[in-house]
PDB file of N, CA and C in Angstrom:
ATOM      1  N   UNK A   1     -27.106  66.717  11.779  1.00  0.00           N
ATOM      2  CA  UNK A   1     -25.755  66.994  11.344  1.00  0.00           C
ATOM      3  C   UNK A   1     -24.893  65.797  11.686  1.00  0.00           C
ATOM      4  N   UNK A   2     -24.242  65.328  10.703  1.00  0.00           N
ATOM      5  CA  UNK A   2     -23.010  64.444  11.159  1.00  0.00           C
ATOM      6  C   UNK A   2     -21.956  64.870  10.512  1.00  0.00           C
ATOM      7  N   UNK A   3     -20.797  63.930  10.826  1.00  0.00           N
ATOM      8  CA  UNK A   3     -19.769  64.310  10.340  1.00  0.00           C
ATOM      9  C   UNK A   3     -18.429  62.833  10.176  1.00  0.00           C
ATOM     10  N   UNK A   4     -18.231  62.393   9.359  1.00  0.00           N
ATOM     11  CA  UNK A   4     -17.251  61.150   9.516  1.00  0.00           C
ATOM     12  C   UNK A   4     -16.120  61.174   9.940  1.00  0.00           C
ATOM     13  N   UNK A   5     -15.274  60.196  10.545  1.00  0.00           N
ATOM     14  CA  UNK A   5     -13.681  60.412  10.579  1.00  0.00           C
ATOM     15  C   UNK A   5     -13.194  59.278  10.946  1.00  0.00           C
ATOM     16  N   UNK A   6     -13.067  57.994   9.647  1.00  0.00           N
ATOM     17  CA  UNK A   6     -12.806  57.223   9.395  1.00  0.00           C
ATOM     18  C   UNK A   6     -14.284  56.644  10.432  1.00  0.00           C
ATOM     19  N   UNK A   7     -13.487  55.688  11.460  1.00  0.00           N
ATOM     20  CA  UNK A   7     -14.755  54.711  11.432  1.00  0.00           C
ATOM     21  C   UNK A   7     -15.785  55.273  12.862  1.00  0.00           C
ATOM     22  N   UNK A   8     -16.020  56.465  12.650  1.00  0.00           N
ATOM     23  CA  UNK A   8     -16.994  56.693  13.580  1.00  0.00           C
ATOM     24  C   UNK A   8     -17.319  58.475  13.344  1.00  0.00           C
ATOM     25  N   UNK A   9     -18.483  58.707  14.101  1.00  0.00           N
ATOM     26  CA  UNK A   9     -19.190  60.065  13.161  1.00  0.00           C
ATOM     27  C   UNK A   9     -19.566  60.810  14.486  1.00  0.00           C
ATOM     28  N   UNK A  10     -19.716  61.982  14.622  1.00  0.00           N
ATOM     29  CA  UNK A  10     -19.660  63.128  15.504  1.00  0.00           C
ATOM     30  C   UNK A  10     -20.985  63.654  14.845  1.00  0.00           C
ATOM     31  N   UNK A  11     -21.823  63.816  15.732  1.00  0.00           N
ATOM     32  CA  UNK A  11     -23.354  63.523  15.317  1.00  0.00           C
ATOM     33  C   UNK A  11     -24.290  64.149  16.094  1.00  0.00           C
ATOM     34  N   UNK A  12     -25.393  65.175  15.646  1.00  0.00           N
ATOM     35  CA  UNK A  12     -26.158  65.619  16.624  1.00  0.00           C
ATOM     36  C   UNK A  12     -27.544  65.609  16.364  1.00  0.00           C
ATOM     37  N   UNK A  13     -28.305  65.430  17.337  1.00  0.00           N
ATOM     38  CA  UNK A  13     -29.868  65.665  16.735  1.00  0.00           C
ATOM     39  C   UNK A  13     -30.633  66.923  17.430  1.00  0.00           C
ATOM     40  N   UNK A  14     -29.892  67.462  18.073  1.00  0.00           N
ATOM     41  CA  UNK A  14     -30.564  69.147  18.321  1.00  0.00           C
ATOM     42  C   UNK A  14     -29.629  70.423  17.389  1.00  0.00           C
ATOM     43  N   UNK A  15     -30.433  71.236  17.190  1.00  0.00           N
ATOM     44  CA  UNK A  15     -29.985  72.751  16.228  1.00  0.00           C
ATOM     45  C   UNK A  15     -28.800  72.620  17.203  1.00  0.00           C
ATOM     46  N   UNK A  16     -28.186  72.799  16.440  1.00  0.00           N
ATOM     47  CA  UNK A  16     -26.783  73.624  16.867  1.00  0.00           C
ATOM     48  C   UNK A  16     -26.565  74.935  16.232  1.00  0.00           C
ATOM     49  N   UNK A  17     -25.263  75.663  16.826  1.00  0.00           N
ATOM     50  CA  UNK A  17     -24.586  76.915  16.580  1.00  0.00           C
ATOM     51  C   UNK A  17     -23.521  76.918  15.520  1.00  0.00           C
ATOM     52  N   UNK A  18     -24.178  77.538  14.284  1.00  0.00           N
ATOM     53  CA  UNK A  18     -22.512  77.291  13.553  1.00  0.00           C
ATOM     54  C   UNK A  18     -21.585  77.683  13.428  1.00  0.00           C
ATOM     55  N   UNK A  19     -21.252  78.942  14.811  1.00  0.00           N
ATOM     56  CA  UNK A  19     -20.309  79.216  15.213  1.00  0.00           C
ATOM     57  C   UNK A  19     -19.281  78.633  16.031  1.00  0.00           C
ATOM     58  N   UNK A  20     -20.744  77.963  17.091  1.00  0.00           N
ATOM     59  CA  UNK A  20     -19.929  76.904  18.261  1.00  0.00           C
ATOM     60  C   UNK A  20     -19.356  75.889  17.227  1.00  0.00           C
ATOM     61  N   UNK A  21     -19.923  75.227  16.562  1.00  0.00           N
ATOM     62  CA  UNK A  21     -20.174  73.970  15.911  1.00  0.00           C
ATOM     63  C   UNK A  21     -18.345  74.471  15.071  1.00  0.00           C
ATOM     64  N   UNK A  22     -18.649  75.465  14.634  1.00  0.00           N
ATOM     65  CA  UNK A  22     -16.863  75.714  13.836  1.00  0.00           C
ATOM     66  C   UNK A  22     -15.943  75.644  14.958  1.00  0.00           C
ATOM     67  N   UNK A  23     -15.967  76.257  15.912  1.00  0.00           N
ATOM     68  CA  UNK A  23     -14.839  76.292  16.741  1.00  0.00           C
ATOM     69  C   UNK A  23     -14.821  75.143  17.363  1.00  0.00           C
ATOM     70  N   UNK A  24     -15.739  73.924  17.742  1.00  0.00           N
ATOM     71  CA  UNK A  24     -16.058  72.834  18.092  1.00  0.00           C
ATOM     72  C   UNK A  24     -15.157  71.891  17.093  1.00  0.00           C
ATOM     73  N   UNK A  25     -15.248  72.094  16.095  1.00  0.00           N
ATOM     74  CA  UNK A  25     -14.926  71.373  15.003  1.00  0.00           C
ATOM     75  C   UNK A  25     -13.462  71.277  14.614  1.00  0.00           C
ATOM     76  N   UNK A  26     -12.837  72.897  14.787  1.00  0.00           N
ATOM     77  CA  UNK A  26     -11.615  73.338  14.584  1.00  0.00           C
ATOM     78  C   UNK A  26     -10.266  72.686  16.124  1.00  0.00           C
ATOM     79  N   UNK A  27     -11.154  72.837  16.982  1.00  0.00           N
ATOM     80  CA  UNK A  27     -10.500  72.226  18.041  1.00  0.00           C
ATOM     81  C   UNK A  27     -10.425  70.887  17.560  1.00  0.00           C
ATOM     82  N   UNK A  28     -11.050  70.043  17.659  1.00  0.00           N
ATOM     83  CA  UNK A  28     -11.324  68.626  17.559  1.00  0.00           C
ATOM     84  C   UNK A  28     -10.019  68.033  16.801  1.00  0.00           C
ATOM     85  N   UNK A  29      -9.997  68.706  15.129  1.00  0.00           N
ATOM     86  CA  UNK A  29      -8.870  68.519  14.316  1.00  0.00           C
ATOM     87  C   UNK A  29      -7.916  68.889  14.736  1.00  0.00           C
ATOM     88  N   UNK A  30      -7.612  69.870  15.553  1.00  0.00           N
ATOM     89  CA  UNK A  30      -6.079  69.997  15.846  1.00  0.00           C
ATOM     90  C   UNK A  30      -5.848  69.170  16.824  1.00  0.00           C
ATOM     91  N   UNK A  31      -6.821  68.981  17.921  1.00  0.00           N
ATOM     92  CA  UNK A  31      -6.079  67.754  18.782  1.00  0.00           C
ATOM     93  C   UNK A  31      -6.318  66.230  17.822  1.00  0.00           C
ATOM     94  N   UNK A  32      -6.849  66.139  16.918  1.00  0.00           N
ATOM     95  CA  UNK A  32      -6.830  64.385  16.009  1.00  0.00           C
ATOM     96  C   UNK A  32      -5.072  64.614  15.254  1.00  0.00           C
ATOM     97  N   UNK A  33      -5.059  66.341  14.716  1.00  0.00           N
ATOM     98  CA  UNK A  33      -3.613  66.237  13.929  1.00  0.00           C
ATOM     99  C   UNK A  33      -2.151  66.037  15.231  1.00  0.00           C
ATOM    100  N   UNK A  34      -2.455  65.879  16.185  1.00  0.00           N
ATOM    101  CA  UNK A  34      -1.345  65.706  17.220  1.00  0.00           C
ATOM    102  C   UNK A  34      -0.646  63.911  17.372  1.00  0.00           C
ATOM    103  N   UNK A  35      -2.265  63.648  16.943  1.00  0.00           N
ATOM    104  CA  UNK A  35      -1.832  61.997  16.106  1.00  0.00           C
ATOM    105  C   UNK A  35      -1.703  61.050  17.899  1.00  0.00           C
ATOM    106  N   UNK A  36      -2.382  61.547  18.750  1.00  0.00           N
ATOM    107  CA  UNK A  36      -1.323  61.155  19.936  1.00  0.00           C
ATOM    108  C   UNK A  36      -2.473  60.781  20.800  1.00  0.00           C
ATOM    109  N   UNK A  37      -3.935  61.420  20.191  1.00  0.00           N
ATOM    110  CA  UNK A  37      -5.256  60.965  21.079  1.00  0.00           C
ATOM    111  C   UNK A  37      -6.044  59.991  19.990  1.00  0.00           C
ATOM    112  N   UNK A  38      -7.177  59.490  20.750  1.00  0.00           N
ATOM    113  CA  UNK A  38      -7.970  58.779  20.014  1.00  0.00           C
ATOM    114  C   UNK A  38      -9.356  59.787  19.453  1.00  0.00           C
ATOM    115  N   UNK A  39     -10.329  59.338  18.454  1.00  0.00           N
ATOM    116  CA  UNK A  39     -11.126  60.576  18.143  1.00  0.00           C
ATOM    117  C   UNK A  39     -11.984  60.843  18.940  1.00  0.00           C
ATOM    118  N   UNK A  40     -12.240  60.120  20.079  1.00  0.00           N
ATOM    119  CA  UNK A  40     -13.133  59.975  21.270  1.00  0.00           C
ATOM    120  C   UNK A  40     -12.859  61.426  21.979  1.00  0.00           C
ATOM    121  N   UNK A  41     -11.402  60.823  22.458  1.00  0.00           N
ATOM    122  CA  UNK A  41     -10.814  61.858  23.550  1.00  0.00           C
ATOM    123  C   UNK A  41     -10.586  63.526  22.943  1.00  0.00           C
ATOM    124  N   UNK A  42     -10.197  63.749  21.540  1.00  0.00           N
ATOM    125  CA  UNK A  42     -10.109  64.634  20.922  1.00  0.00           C
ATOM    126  C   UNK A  42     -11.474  65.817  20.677  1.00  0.00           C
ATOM    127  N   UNK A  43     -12.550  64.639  20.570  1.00  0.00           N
ATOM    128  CA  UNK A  43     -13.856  65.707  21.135  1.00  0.00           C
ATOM    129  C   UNK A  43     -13.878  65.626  22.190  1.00  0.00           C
ATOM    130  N   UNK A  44     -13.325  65.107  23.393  1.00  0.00           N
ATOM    131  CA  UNK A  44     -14.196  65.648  24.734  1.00  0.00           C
ATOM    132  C   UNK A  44     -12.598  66.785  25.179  1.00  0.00           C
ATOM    133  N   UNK A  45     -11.275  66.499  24.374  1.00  0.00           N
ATOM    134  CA  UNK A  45     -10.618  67.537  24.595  1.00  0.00           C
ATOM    135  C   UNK A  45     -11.395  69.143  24.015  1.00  0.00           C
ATOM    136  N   UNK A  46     -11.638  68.963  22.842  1.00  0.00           N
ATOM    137  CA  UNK A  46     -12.271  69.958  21.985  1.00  0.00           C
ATOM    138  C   UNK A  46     -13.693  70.771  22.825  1.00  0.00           C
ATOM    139  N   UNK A  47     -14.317  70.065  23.307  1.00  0.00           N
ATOM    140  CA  UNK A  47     -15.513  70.645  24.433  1.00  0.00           C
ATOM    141  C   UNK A  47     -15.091  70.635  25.515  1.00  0.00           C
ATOM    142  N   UNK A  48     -14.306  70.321  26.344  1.00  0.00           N
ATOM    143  CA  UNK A  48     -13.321  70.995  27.098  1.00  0.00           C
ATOM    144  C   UNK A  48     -12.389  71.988  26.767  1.00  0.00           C
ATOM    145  N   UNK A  49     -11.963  72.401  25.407  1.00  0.00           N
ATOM    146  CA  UNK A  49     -11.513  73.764  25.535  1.00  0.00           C
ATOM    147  C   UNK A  49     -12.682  74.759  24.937  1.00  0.00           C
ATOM    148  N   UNK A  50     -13.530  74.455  24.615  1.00  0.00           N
ATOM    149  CA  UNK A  50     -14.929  75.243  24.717  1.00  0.00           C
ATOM    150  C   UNK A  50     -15.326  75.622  25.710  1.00  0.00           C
ATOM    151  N   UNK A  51     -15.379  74.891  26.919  1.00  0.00           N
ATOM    152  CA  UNK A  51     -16.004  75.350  28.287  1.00  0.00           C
ATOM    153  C   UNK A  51     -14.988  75.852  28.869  1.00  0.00           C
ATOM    154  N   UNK A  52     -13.417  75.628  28.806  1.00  0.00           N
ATOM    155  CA  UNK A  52     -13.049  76.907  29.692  1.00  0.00           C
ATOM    156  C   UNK A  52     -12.269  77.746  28.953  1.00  0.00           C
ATOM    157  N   UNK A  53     -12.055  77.672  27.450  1.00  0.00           N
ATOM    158  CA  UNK A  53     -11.452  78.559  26.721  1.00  0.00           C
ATOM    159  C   UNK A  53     -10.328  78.582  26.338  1.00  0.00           C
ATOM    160  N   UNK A  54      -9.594  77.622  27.366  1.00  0.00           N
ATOM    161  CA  UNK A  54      -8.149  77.365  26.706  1.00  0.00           C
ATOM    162  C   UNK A  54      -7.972  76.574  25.616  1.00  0.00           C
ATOM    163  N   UNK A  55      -7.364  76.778  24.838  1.00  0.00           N
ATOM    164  CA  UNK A  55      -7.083  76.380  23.250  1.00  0.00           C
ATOM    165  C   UNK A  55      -5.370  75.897  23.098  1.00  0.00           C
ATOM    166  N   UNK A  56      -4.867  76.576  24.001  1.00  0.00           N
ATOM    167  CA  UNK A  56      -3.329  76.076  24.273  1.00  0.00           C
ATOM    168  C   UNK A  56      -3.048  74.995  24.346  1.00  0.00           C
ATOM    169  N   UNK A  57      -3.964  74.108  25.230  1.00  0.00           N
ATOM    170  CA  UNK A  57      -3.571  72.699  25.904  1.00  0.00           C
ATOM    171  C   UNK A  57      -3.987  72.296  24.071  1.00  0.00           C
ATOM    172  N   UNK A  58      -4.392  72.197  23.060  1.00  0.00           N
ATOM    173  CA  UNK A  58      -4.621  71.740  22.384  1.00  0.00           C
ATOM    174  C   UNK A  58      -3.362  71.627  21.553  1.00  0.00           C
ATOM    175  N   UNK A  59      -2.823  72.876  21.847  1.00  0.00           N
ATOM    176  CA  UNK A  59      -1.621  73.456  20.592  1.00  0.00           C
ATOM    177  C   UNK A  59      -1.957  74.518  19.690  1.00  0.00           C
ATOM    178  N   UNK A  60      -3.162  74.928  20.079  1.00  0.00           N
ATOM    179  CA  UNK A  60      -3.617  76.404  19.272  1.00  0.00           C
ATOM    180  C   UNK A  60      -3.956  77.359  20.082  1.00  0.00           C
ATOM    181  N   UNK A  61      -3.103  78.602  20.112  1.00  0.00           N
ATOM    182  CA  UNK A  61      -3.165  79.561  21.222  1.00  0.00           C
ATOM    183  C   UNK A  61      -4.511  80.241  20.109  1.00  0.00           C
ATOM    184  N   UNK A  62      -5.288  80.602  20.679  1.00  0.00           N
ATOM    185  CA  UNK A  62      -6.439  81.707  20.230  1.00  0.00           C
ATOM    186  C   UNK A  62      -6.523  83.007  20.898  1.00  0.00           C
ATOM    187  N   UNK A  63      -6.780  83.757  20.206  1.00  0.00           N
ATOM    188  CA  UNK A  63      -7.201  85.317  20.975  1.00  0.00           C
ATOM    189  C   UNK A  63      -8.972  85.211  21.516  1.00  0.00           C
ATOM    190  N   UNK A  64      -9.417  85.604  20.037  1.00  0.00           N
ATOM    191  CA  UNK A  64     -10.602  86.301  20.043  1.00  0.00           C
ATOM    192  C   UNK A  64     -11.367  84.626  19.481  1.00  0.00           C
ATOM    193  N   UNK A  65     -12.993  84.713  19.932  1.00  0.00           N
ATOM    194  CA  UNK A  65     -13.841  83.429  18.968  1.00  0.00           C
ATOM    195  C   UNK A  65     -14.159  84.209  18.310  1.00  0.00           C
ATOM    196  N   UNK A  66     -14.804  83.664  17.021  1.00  0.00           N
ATOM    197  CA  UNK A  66     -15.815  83.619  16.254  1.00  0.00           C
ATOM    198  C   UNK A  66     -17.047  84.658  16.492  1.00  0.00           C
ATOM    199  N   UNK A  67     -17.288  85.450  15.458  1.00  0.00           N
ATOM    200  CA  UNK A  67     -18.634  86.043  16.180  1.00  0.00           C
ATOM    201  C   UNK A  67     -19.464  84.999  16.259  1.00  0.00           C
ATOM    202  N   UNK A  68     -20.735  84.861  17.256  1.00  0.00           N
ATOM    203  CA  UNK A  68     -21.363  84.037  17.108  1.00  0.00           C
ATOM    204  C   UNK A  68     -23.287  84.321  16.747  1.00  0.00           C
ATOM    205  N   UNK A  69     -23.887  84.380  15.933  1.00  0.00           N
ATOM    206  CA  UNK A  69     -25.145  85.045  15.640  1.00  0.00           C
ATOM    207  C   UNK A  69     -26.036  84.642  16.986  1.00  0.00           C
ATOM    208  N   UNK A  70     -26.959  85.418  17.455  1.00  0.00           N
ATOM    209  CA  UNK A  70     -27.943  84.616  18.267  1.00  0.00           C
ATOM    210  C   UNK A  70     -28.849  84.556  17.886  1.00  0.00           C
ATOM    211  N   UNK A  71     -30.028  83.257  18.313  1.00  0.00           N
ATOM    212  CA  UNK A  71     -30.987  82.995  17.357  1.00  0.00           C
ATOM    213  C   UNK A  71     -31.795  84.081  17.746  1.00  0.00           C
ATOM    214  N   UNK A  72     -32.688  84.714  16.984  1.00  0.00           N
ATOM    215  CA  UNK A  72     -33.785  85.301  17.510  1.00  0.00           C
ATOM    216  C   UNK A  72     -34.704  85.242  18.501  1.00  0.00           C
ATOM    217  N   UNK A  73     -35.415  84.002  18.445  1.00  0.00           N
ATOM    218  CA  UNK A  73     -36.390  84.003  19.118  1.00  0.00           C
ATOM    219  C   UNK A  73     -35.773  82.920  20.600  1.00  0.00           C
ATOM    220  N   UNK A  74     -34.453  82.335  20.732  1.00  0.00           N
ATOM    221  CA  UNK A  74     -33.683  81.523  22.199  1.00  0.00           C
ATOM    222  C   UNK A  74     -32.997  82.479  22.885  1.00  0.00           C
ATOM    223  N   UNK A  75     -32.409  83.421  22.207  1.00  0.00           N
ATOM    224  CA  UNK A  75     -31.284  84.194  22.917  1.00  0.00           C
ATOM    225  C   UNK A  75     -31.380  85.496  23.183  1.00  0.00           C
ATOM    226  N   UNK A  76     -30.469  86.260  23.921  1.00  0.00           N
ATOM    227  CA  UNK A  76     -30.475  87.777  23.873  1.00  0.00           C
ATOM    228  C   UNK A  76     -29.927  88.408  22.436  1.00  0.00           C
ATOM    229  N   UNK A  77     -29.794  89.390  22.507  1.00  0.00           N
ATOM    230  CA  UNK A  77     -30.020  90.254  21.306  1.00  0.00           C
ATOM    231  C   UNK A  77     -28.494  90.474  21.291  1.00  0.00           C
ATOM    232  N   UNK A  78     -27.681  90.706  22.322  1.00  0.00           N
ATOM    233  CA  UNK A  78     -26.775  90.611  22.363  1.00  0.00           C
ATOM    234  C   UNK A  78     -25.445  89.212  21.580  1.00  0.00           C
ATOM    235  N   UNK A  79     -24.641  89.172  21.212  1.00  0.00           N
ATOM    236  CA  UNK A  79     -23.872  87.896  20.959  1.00  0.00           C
ATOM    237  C   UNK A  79     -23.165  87.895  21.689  1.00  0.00           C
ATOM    238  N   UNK A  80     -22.827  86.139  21.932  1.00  0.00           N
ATOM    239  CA  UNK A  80     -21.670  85.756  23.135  1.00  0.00           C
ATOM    240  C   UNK A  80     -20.266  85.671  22.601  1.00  0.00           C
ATOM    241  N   UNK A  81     -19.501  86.137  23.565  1.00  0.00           N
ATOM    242  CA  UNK A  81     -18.302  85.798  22.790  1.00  0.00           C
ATOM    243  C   UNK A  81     -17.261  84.743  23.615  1.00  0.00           C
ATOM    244  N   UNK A  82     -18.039  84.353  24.131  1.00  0.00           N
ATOM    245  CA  UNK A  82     -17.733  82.869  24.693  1.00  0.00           C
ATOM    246  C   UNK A  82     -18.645  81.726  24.960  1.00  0.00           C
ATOM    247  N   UNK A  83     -17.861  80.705  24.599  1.00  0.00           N
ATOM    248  CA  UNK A  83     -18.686  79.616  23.884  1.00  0.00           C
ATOM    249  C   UNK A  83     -18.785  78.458  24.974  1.00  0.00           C
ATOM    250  N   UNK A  84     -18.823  79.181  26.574  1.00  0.00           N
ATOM    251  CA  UNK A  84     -19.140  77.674  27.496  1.00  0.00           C
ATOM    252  C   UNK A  84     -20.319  77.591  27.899  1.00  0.00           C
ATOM    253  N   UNK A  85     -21.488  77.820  27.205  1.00  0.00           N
ATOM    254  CA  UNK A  85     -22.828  77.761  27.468  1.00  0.00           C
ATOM    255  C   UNK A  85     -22.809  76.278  26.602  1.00  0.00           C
ATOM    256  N   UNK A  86     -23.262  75.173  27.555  1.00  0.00           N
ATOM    257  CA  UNK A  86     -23.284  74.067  26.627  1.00  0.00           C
ATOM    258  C   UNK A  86     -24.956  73.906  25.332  1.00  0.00           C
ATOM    259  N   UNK A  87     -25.440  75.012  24.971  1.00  0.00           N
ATOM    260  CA  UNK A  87     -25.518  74.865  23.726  1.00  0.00           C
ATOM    261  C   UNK A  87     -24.475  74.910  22.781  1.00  0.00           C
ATOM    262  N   UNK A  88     -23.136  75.271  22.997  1.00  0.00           N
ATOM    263  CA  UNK A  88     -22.674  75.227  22.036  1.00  0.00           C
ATOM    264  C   UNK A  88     -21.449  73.809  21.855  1.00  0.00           C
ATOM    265  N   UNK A  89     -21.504  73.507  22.992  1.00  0.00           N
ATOM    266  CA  UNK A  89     -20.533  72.151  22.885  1.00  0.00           C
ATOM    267  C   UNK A  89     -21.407  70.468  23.515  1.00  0.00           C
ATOM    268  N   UNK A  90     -22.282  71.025  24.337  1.00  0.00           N
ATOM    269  CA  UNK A  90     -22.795  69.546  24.485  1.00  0.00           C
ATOM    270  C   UNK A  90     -23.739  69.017  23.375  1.00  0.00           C
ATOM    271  N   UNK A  91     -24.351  69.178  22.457  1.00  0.00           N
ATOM    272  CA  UNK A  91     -24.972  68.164  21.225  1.00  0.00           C
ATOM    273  C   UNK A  91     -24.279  67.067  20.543  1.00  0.00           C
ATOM    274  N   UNK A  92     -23.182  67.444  20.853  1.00  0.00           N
ATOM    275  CA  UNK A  92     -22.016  66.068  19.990  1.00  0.00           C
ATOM    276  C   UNK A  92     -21.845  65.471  20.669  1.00  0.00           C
ATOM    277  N   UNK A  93     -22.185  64.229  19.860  1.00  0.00           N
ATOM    278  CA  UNK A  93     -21.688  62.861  20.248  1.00  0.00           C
ATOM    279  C   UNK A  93     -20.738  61.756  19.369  1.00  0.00           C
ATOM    280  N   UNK A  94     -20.302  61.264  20.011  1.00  0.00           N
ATOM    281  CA  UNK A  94     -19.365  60.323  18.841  1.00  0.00           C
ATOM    282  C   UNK A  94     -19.966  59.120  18.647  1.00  0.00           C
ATOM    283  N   UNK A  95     -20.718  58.251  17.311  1.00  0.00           N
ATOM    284  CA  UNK A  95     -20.811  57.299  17.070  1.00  0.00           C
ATOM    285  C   UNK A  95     -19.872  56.159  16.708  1.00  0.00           C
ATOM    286  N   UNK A  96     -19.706  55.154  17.009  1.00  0.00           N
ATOM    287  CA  UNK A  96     -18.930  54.116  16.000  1.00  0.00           C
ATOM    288  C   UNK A  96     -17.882  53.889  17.235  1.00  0.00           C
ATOM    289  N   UNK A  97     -16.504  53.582  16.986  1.00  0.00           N
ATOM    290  CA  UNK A  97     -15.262  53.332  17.762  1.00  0.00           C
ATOM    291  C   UNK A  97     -14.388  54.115  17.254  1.00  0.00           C
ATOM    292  N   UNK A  98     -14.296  55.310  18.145  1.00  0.00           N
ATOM    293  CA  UNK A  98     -13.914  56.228  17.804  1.00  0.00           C
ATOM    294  C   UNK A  98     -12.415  56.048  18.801  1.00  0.00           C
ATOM    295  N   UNK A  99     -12.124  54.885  18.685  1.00  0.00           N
ATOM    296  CA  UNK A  99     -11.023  54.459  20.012  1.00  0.00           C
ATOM    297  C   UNK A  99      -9.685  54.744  18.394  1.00  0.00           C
TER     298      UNK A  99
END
């Protein structure tokens, strides 16, 4: 999976969650639309409000996540409804100069 934004790409080479991976994603853009971080800092803001849930410091108050499916045969049967298990935020990485 990658993903561009201008000159550098947010990029993973293990399965990810495409639940985490949305709310991963959705954070990211609202801290890049604040215009005030670099795209570096904006994902490690974005997986920092993954691991402790606050979405505020970003500028987006959230209630509830995403349902999130679990895989069959990795997870419980149950779904999480919180997303600081770093399968769901540590696979990204930022390529390029994302300064």
């Amino acid at each position: 999976m990658s993903l561009r934004c201008g000159v550098c790409a947010i990029a993973s080479l293990w399965t990810v969650s495409d639940g985490g991976t949305q709310q991963l994603m959705s954070a990211f853009y609202t801290a890049i639309k604040t215009g005030k971080v670099s795209h570096a800092e904006a994902l490690r803001q974005a997986q920092v409000a993954l691991i402790t849930g606050d979405y505020e410091a970003l500028g987006e108050p959230r209630g509830e996540f995403v349902s999130v499916e679990p895989r069959l045969r990795a997870k419980p049967s149950s779904a999480p409804t919180k997303l600081t298990h770093p399968y769901y935020w540590a696979p990204f990485i930022m390529i390029g100069n994302g300064l």
